[in-house]
C-alpha atoms as a PDB file:
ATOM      1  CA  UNK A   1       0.000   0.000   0.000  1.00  0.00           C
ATOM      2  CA  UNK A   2       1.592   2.960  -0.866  1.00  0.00           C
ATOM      3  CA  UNK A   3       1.432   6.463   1.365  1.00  0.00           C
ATOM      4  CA  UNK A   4      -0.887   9.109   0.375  1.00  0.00           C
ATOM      5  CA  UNK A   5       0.572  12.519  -1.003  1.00  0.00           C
ATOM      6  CA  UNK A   6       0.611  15.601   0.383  1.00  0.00           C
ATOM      7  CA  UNK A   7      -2.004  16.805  -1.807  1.00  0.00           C
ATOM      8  CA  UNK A   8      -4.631  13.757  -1.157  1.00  0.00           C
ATOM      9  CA  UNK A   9      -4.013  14.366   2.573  1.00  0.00           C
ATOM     10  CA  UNK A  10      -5.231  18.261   1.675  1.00  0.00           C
ATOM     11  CA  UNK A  11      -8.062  17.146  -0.652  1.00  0.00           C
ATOM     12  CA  UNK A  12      -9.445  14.446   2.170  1.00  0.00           C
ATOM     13  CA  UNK A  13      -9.654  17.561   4.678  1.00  0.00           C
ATOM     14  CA  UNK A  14     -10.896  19.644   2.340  1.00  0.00           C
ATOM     15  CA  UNK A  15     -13.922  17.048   1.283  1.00  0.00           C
ATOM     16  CA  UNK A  16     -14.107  16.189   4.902  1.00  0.00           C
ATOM     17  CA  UNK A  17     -12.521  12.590   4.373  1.00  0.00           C
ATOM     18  CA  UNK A  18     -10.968  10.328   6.925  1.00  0.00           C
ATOM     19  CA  UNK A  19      -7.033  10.644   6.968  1.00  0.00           C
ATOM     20  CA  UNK A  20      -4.619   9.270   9.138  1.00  0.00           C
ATOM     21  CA  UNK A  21      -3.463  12.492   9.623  1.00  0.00           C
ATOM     22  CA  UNK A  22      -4.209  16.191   9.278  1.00  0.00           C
ATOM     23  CA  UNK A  23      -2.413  18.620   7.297  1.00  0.00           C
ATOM     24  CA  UNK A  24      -2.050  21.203   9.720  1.00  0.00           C
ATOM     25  CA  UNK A  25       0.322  23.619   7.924  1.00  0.00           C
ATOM     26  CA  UNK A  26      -2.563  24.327   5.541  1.00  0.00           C
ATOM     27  CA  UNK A  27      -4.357  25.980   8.495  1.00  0.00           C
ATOM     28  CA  UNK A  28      -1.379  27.399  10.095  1.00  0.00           C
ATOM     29  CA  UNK A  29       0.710  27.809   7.025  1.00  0.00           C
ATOM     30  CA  UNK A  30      -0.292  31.833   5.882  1.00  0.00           C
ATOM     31  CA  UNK A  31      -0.123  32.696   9.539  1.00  0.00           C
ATOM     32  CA  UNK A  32       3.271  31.268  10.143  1.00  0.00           C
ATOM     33  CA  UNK A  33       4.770  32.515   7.015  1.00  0.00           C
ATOM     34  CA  UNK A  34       3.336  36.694   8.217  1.00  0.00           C
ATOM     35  CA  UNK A  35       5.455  36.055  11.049  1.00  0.00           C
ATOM     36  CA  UNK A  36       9.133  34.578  10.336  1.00  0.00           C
ATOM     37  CA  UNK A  37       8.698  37.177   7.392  1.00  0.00           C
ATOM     38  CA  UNK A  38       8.477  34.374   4.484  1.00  0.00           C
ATOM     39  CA  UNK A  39       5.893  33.857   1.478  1.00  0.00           C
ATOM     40  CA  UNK A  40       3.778  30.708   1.355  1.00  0.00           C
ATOM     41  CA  UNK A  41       5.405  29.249  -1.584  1.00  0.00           C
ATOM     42  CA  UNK A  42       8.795  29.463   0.855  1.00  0.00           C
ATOM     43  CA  UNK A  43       7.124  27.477   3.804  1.00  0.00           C
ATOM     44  CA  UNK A  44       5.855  24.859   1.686  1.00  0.00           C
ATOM     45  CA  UNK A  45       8.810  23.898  -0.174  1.00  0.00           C
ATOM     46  CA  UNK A  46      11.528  24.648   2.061  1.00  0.00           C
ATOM     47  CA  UNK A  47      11.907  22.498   5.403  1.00  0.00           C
ATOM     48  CA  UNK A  48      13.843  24.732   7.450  1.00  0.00           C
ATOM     49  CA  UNK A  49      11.556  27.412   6.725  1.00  0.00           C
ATOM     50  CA  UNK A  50       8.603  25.221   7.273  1.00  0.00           C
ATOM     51  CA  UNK A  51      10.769  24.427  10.744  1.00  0.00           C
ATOM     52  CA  UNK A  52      11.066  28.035  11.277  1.00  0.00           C
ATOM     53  CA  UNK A  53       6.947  29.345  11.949  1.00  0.00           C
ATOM     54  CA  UNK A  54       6.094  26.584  14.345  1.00  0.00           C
ATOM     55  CA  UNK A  55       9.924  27.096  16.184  1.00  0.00           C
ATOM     56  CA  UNK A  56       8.888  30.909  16.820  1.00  0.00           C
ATOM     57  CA  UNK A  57       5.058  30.334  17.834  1.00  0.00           C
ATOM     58  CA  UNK A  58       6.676  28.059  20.478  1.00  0.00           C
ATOM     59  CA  UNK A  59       9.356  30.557  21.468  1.00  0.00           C
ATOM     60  CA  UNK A  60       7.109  33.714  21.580  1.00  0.00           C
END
């Protein structure tokens, strides 16, 4: 069985699906990105980036 994409795991949430797991930087994603000062398309495709919005909710 192979592992669902990224982008099924956004269309089950987005149809209200069952998924093993829920794609939380799609809800916290634009928010994140306003703060650390970097554009969506950054946050998505970058994993220190991505690292960086959750890191400085936690530390502030």
């Amino acid at each position: 069985m192979q592992k669902p994409s990224a982008k099924q795991y956004i269309l089950a949430a987005i149809r209200r699906q069952y998924a093993e797991r829920v794609p939380t930087t799609v809800l916290i994603g634009p928010y994140c990105a306003k703060l650390v000062g970097h554009s969506i398309r950054e946050l998505l495709t970058d994993a220190q980036k991505s690292a960086d919005g959750p890191a400085y909710l936690w530390i502030h």
